[in-house]
C-alpha atoms as a PDB file:
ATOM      1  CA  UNK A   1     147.364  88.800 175.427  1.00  0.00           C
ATOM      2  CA  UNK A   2     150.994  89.005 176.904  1.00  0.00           C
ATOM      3  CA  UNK A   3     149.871  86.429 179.312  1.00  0.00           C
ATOM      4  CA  UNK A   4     149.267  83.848 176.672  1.00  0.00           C
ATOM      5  CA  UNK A   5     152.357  84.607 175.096  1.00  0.00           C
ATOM      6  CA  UNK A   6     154.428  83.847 178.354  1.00  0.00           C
ATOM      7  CA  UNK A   7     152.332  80.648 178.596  1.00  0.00           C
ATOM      8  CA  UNK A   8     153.339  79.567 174.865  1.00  0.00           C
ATOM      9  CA  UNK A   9     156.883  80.116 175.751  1.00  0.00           C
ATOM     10  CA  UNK A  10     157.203  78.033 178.986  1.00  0.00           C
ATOM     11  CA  UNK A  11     155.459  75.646 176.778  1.00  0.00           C
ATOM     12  CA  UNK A  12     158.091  75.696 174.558  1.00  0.00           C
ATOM     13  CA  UNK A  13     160.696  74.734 176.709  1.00  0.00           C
ATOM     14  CA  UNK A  14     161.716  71.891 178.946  1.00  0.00           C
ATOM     15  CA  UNK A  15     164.343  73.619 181.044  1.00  0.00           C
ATOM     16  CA  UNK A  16     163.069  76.915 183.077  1.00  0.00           C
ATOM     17  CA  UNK A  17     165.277  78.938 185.030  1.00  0.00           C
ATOM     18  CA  UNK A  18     163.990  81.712 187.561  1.00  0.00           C
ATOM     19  CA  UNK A  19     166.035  84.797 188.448  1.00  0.00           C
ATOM     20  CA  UNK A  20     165.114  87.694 191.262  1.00  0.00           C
ATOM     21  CA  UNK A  21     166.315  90.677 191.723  1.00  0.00           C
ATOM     22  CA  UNK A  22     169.467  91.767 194.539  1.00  0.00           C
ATOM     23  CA  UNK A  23     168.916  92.020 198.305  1.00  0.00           C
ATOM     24  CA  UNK A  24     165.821  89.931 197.493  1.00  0.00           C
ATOM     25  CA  UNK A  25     162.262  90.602 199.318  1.00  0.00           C
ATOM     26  CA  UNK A  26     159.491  87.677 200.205  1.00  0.00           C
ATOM     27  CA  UNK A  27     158.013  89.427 197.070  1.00  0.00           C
ATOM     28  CA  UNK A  28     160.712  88.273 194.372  1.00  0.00           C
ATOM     29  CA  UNK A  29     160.822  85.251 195.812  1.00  0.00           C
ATOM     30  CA  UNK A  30     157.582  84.629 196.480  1.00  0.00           C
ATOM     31  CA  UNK A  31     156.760  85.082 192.651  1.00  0.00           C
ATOM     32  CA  UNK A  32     159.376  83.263 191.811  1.00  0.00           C
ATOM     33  CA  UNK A  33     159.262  80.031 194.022  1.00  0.00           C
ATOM     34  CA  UNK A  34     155.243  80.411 193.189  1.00  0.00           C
ATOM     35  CA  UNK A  35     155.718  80.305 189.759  1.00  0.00           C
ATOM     36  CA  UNK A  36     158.150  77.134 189.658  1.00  0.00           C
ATOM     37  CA  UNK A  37     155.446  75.468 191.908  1.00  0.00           C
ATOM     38  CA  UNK A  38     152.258  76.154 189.331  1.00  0.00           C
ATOM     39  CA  UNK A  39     154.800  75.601 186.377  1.00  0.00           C
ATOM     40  CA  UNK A  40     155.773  71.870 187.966  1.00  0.00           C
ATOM     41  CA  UNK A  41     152.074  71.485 188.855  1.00  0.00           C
ATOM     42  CA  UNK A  42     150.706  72.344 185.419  1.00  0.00           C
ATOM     43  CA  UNK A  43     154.208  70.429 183.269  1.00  0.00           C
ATOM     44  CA  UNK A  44     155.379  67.870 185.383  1.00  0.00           C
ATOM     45  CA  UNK A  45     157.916  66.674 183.023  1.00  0.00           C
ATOM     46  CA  UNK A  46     159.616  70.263 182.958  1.00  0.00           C
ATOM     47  CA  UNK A  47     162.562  71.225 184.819  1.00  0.00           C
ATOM     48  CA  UNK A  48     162.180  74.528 186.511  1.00  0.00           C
ATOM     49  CA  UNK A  49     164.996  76.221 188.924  1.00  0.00           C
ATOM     50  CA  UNK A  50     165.103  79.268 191.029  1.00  0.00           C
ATOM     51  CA  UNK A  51     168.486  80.938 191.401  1.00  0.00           C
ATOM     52  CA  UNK A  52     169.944  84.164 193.582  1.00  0.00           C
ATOM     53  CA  UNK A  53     170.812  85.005 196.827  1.00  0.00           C
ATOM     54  CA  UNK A  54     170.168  83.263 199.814  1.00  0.00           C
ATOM     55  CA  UNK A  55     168.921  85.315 202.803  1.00  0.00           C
ATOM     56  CA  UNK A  56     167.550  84.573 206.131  1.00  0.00           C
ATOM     57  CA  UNK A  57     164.675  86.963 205.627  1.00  0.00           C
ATOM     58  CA  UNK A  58     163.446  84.571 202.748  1.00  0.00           C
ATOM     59  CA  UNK A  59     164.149  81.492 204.085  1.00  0.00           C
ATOM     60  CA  UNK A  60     161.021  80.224 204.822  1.00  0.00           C
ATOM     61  CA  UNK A  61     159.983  80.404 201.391  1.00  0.00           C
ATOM     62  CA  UNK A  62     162.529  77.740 200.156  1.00  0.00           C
ATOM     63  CA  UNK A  63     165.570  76.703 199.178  1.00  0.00           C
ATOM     64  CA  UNK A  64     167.331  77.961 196.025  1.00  0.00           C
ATOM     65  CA  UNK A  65     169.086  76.047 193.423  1.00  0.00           C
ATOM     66  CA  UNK A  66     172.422  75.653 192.971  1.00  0.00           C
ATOM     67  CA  UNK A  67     172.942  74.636 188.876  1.00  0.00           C
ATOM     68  CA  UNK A  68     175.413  74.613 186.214  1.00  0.00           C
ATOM     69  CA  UNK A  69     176.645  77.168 183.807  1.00  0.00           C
ATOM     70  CA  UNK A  70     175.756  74.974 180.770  1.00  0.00           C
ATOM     71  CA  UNK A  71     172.160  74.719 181.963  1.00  0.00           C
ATOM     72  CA  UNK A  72     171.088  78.201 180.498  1.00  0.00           C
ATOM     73  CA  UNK A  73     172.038  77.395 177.167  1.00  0.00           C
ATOM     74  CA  UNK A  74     168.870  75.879 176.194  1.00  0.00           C
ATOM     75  CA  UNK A  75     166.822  77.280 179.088  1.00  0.00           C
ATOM     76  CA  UNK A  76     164.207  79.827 178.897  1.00  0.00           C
ATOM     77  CA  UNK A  77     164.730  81.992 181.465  1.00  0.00           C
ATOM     78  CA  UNK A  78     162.294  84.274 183.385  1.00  0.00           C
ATOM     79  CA  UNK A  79     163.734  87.352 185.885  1.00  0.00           C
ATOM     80  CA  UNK A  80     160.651  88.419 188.115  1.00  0.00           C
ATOM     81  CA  UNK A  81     160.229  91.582 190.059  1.00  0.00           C
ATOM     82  CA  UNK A  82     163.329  93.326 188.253  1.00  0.00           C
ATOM     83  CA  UNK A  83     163.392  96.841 186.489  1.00  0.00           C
ATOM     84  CA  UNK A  84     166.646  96.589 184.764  1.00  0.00           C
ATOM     85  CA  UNK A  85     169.858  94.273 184.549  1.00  0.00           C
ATOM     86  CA  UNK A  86     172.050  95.716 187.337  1.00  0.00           C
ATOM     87  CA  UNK A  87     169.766  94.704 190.010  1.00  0.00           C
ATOM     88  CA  UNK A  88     169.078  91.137 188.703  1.00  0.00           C
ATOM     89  CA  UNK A  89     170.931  88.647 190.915  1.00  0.00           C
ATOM     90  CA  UNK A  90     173.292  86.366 189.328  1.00  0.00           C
ATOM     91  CA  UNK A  91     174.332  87.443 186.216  1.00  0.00           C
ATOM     92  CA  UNK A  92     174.168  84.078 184.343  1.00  0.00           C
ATOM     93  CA  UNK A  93     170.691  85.221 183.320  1.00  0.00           C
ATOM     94  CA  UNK A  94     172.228  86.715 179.936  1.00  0.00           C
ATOM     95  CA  UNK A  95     173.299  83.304 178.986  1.00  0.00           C
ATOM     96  CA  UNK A  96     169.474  82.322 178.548  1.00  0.00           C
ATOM     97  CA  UNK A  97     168.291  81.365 175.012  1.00  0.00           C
ATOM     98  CA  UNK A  98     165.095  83.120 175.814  1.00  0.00           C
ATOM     99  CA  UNK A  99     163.912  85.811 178.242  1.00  0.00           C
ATOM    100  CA  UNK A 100     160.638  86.938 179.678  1.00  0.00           C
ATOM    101  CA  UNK A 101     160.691  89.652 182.349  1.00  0.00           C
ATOM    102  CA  UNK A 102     157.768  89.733 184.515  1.00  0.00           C
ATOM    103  CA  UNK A 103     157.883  93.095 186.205  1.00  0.00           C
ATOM    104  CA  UNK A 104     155.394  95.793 188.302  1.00  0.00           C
ATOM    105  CA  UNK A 105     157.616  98.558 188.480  1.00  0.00           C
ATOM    106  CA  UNK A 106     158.048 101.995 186.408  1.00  0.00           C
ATOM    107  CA  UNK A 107     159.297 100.594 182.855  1.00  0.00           C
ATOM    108  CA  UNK A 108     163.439 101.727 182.920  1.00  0.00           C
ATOM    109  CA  UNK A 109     164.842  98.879 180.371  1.00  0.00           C
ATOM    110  CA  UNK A 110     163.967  96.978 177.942  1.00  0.00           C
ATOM    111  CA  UNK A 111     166.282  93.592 177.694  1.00  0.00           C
ATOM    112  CA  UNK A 112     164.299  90.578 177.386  1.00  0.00           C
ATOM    113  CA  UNK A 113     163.038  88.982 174.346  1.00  0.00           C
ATOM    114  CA  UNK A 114     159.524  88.855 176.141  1.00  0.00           C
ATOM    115  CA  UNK A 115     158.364  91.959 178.537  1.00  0.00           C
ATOM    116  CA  UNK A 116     155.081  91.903 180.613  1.00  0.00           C
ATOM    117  CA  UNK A 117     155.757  95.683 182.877  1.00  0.00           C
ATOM    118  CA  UNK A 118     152.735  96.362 184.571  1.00  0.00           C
ATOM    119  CA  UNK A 119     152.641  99.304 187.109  1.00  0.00           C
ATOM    120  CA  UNK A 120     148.768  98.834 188.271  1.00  0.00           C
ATOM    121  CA  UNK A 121     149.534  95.324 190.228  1.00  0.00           C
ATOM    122  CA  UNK A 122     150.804  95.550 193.763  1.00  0.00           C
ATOM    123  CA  UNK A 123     153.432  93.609 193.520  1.00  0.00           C
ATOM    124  CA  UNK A 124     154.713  90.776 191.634  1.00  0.00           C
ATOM    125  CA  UNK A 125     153.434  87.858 192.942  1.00  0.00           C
ATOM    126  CA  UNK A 126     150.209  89.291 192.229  1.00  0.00           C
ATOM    127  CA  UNK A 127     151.396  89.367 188.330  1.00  0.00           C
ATOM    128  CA  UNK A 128     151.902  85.218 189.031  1.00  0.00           C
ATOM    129  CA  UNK A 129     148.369  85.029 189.855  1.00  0.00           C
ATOM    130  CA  UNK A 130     147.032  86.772 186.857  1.00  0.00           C
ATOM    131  CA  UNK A 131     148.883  84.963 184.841  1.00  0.00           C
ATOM    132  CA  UNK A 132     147.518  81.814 186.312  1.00  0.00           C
ATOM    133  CA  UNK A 133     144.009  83.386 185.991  1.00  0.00           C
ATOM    134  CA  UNK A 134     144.140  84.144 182.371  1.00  0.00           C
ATOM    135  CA  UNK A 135     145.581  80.921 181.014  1.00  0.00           C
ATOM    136  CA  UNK A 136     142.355  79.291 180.048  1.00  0.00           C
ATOM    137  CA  UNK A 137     142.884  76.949 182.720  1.00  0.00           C
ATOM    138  CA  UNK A 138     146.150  75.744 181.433  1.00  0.00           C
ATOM    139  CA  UNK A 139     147.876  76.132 184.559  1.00  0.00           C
ATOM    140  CA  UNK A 140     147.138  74.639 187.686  1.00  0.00           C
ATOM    141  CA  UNK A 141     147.912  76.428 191.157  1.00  0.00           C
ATOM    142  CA  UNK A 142     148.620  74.486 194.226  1.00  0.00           C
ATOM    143  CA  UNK A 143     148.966  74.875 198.047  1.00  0.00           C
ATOM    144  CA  UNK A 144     153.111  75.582 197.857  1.00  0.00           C
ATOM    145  CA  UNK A 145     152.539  78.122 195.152  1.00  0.00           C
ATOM    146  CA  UNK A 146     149.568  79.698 196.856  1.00  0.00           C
ATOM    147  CA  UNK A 147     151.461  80.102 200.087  1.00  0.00           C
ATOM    148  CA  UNK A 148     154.585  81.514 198.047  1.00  0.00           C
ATOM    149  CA  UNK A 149     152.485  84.063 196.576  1.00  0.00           C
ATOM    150  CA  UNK A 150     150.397  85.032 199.113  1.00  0.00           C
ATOM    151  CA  UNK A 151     153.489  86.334 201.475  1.00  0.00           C
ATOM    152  CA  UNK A 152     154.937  88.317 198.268  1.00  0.00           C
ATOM    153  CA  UNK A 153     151.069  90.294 198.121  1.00  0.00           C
ATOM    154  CA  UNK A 154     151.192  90.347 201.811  1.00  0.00           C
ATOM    155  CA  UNK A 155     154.447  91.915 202.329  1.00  0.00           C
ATOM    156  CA  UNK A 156     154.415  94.009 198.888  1.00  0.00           C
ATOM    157  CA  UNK A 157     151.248  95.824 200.230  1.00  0.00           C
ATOM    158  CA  UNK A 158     152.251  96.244 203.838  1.00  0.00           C
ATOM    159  CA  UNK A 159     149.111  93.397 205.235  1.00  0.00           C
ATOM    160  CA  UNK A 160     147.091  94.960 201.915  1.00  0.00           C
ATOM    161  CA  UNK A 161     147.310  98.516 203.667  1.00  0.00           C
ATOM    162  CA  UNK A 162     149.039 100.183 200.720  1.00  0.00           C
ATOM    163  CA  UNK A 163     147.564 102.554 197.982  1.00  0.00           C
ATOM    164  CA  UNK A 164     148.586 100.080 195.252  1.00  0.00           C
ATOM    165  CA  UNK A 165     146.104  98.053 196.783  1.00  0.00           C
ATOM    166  CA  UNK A 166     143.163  97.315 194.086  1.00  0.00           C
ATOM    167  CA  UNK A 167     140.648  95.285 193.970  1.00  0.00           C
ATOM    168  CA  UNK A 168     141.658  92.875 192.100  1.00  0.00           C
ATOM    169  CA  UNK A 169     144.766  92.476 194.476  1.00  0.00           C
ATOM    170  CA  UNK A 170     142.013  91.861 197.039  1.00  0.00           C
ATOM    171  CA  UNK A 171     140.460  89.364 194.933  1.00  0.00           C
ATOM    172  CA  UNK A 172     143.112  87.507 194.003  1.00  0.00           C
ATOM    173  CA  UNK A 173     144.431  87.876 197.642  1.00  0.00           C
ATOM    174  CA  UNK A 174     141.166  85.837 198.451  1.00  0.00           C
ATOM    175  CA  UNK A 175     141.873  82.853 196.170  1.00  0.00           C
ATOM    176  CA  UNK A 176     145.597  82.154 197.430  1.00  0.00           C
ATOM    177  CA  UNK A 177     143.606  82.496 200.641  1.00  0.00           C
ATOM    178  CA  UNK A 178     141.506  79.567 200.512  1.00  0.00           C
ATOM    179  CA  UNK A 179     144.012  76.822 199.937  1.00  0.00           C
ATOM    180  CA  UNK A 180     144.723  75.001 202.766  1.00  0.00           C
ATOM    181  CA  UNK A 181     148.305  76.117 204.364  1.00  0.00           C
ATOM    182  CA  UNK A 182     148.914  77.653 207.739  1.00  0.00           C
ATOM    183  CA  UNK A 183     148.155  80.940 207.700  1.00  0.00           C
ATOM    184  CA  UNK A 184     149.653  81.580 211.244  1.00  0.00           C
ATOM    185  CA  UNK A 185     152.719  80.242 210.459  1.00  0.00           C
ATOM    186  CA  UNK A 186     153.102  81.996 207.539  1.00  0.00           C
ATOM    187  CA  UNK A 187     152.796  85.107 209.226  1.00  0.00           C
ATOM    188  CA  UNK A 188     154.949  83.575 212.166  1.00  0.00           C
ATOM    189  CA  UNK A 189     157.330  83.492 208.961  1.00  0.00           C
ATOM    190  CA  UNK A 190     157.250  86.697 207.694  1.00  0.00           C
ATOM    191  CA  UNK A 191     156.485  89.374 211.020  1.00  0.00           C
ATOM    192  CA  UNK A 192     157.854  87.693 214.226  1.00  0.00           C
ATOM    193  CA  UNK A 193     160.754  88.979 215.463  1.00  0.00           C
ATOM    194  CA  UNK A 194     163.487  88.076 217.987  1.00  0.00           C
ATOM    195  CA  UNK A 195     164.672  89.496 220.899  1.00  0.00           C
ATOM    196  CA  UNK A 196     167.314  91.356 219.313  1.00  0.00           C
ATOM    197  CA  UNK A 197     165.069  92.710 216.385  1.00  0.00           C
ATOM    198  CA  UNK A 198     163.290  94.315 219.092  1.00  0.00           C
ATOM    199  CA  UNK A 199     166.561  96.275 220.403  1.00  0.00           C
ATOM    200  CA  UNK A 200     167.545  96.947 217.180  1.00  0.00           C
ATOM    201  CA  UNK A 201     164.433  98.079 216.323  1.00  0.00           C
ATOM    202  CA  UNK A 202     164.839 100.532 219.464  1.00  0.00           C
ATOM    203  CA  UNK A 203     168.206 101.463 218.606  1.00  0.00           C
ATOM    204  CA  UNK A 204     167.209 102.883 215.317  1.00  0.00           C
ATOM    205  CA  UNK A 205     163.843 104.405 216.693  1.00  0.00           C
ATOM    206  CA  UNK A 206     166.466 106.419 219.556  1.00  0.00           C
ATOM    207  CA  UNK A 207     169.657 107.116 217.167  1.00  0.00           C
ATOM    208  CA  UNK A 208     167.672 107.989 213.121  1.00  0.00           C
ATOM    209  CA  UNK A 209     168.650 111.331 212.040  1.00  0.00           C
ATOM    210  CA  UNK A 210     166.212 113.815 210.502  1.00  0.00           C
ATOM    211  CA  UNK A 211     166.416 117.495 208.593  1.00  0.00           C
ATOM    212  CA  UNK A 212     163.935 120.583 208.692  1.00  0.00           C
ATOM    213  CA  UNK A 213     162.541 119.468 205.105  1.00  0.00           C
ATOM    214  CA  UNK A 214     161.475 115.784 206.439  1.00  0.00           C
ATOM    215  CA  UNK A 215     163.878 113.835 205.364  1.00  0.00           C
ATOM    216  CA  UNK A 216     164.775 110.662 207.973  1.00  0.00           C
ATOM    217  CA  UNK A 217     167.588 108.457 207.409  1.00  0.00           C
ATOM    218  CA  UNK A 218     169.680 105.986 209.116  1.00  0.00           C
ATOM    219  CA  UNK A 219     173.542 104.721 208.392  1.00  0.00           C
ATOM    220  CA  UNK A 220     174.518 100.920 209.301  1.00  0.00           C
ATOM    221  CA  UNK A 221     177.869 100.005 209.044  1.00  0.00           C
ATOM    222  CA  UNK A 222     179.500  96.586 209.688  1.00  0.00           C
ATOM    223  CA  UNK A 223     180.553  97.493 212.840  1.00  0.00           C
ATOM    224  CA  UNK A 224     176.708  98.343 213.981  1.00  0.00           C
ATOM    225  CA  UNK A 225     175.547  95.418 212.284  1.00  0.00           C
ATOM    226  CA  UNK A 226     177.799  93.209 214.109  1.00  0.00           C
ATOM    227  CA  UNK A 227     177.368  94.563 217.543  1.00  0.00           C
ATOM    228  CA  UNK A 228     173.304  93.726 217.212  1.00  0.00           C
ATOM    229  CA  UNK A 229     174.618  90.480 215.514  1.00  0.00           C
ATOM    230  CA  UNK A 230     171.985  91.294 212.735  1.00  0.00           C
ATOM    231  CA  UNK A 231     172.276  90.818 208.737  1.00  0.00           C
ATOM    232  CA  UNK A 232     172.247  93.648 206.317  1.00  0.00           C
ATOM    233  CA  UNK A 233     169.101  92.252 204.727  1.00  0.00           C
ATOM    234  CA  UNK A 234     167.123  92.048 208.275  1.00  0.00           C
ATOM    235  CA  UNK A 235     168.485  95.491 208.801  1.00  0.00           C
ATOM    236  CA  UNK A 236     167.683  96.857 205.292  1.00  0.00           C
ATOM    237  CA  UNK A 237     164.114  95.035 205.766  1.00  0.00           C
ATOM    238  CA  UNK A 238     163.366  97.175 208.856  1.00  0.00           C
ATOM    239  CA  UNK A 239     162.953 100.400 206.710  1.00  0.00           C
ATOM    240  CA  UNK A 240     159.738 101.437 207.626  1.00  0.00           C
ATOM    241  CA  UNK A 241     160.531 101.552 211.047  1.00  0.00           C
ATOM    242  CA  UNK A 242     160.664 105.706 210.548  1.00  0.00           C
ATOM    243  CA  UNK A 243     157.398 105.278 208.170  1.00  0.00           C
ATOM    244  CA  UNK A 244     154.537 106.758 210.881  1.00  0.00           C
ATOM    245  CA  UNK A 245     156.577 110.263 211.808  1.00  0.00           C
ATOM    246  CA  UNK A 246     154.471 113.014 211.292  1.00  0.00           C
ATOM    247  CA  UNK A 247     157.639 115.097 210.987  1.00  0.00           C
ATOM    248  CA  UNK A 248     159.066 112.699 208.377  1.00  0.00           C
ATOM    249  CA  UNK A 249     157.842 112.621 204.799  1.00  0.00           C
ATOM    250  CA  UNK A 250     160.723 110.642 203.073  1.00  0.00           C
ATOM    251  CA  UNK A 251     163.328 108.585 204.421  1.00  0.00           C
ATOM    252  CA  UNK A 252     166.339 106.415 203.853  1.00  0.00           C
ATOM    253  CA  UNK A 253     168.204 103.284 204.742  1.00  0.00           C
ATOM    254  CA  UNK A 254     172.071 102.962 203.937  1.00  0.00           C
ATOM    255  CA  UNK A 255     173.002  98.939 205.145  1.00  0.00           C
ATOM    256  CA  UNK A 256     176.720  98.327 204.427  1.00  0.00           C
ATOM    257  CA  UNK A 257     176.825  94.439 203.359  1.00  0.00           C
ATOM    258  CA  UNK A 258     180.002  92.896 203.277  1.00  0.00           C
ATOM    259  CA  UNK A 259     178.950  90.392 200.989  1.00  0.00           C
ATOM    260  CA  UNK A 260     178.125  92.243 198.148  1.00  0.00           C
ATOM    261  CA  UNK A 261     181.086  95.125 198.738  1.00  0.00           C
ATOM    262  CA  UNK A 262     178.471  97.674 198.324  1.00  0.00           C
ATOM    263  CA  UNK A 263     175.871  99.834 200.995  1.00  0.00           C
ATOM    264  CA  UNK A 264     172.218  99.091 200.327  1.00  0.00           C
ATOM    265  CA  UNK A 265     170.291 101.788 200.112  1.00  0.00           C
ATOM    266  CA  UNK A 266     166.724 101.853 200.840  1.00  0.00           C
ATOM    267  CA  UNK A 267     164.007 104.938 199.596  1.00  0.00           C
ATOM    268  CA  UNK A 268     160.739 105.076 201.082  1.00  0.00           C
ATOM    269  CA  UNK A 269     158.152 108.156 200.693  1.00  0.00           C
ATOM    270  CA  UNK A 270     154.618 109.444 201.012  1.00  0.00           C
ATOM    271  CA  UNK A 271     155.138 112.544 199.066  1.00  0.00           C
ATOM    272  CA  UNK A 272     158.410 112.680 197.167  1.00  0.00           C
ATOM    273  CA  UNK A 273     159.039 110.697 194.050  1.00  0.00           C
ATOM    274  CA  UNK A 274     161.548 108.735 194.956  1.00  0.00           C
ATOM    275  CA  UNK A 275     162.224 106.277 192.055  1.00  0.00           C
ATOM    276  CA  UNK A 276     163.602 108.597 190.057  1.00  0.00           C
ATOM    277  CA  UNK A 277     166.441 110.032 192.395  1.00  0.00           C
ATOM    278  CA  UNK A 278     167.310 105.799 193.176  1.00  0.00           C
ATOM    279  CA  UNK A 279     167.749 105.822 189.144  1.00  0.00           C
ATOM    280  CA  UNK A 280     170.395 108.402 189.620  1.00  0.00           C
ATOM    281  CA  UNK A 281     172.711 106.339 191.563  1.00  0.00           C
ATOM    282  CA  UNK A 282     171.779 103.666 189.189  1.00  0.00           C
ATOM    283  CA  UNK A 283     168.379 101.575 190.915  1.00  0.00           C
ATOM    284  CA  UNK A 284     164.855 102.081 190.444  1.00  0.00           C
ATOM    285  CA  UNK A 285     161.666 100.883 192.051  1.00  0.00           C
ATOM    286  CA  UNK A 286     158.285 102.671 192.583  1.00  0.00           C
ATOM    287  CA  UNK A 287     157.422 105.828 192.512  1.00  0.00           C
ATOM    288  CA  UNK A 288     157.406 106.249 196.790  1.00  0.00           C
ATOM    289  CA  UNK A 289     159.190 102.902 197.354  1.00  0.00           C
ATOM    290  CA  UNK A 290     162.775 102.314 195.160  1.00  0.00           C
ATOM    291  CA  UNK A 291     166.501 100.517 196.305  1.00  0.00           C
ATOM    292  CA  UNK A 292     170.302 101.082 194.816  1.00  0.00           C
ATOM    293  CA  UNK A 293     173.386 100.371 195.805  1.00  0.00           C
ATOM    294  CA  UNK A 294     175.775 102.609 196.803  1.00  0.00           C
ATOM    295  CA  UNK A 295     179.645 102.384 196.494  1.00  0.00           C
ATOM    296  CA  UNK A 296     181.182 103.781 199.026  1.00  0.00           C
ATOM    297  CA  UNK A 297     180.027 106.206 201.962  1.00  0.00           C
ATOM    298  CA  UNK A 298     180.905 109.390 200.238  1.00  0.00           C
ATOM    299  CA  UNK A 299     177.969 108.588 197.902  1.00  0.00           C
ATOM    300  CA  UNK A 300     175.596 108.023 200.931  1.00  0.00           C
ATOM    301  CA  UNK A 301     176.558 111.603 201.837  1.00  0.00           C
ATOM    302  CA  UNK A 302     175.076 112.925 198.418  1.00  0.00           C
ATOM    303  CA  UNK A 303     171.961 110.998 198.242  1.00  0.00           C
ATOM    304  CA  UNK A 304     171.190 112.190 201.497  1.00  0.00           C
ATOM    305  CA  UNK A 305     172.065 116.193 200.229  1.00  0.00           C
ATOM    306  CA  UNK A 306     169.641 115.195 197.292  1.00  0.00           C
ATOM    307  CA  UNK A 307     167.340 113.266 199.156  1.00  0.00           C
ATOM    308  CA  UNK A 308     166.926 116.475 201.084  1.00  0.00           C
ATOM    309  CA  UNK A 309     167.148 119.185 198.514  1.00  0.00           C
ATOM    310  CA  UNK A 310     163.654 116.515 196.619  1.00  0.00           C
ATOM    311  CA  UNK A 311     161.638 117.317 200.210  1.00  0.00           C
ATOM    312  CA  UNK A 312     162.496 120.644 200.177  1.00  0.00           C
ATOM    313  CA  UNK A 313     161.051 121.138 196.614  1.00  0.00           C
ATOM    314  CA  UNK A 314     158.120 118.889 197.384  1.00  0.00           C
ATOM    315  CA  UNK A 315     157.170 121.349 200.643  1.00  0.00           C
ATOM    316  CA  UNK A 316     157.893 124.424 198.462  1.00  0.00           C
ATOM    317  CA  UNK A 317     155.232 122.769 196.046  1.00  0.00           C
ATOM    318  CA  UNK A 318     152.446 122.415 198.741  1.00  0.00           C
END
């Protein structure tokens, strides 16, 4: 069982490291700040670390580590959430002795010494549960971890509302449930919004653009982003603002962030498979939920002609 296997090799090793993937989500993180927390419960003498990006939308879920180069040398190191090695943040992750990639999404490379890819869970953090639930009570959960993991199932199925739903997400939904943190603030955490959210929110409800075939989309530049006085992962995070049109059957988010040099582009759907056309401009993701990054805005421009020409073929189909 793969989930043994993972066990054995975090056994194996006093030093864990903990990478997520780019423009990270409360699911990435979640699975990843919930698995140092049952690791650290369960080995006390082991040293486990979660590296990335910082963002204000995952705040709440901790604070990242900040470690040395020469750490990784004789650190296992486990990348959660992540397809393929463009999107994994921090690219120290190579310099691992070992690596286990714990993944839910469509398989599109193998790279780690160790690969659990398992499309039928919900989302990742859900993958940190089973893993807990099939160790022959070898590891021990605890309130931190539960909390961490139950905002990455909450957010990764949209309040469990989703069709990746099972139930066994439900299920294991339910035992995070009953440990005792505050379930009010969590959510306080992960859905309140401020005052400018709101406008921002209306801005893009009053100013998304939309084509004949269904296609919705929406461009944020630095200039737009700065004028709301909002980041490019808030903005970015706020895709599925355009996801109850009844005129709208796929649609798009291009966030310019300064940071990383590069436009984030967000793919949702509820009839086009998206994934693969995000592979094209080198991402991935689900099948009607997937990310990139684009260069420049002259690629934006093409996705959105593809992105277009993919609902027109899915109408002609129906």
């Amino acid at each position: 069982m793969i989930q043994l296997d993972i066990i054995k090799k975090i056994e194996e090793y006093e030093t864990i490291i903990i990478h997520h993937h780019v423009s990270p989500d409360p699911d990435c993180v979640g699975s990843q700040m919930g698995l140092k927390h049952i690791i650290e419960e369960s080995y006390p003498e082991k040293k486990v670390y979660v590296v990335g990006e910082e963002s204000e939308r995952i705040a709440f879920l901790g604070k990242l580590d900040q470690i040395p180069d020469d750490i990784y040398e004789r650190s296992l190191v486990i990348i959660v959430d992540v397809g393929d090695k463009p999107r994994i943040a921090d690219d120290r992750w190579a310099k691992g002795k070992e690596l286990i990639k714990i993944d839910h999404h469509p398989l599109t490379e193998e790279f780690a010494d160790l690969e659990w890819v398992d499309t039928s869970f919900a989302a990742a953090a859900e993958m940190i549960v089973d893993l807990y639930v099939k160790s022959d009570g070898k590891l021990k959960m605890n309130v931190e971890a539960a909390r961490a993991l139950y905002s990455g199932i909450l957010t990764d199925t949209g309040r469990f509302y989703y069709s990746s739903v099972s139930e066994r997400t439900l299920r294991y939904g339910a035992q995070l449930y009953k440990f005792d943190f505050d379930k009010q603030d969590l959510y306080k955490d992960v859905y309140y919004r401020s005052v400018e959210d709101i406008k921002f929110k209306g801005y893009i409800e009053s100013s998304f653009e939309y084509t004949e075939h269904g296609l919705g989309y929406m461009k944020f530049d630095q200039e737009l982003l700065d004028r709301f006085d909002i980041e490019a992962g808030t903005a970015s995070g706020m895709v599925n603002t355009l996801s109850n049109l009844k005129e709208i059957i796929c649609w798009i988010f291009f966030t310019e962030d300064k940071d990383l040099g590069k436009i984030r582009v967000g793919f949702r759907s509820r009839g086009p498979i998206v994934n693969t056309l995000a592979a094209k401009y080198g991402g991935g993701g689900h099948n009607w939920a997937s990310g990139t990054l684009a260069p420049d805005w002259e690629t934006v421009e093409k996705i959105i002609e593809d992105a277009n020409n993919l609902c027109k073929e899915f109408n002609n189909n129906f």
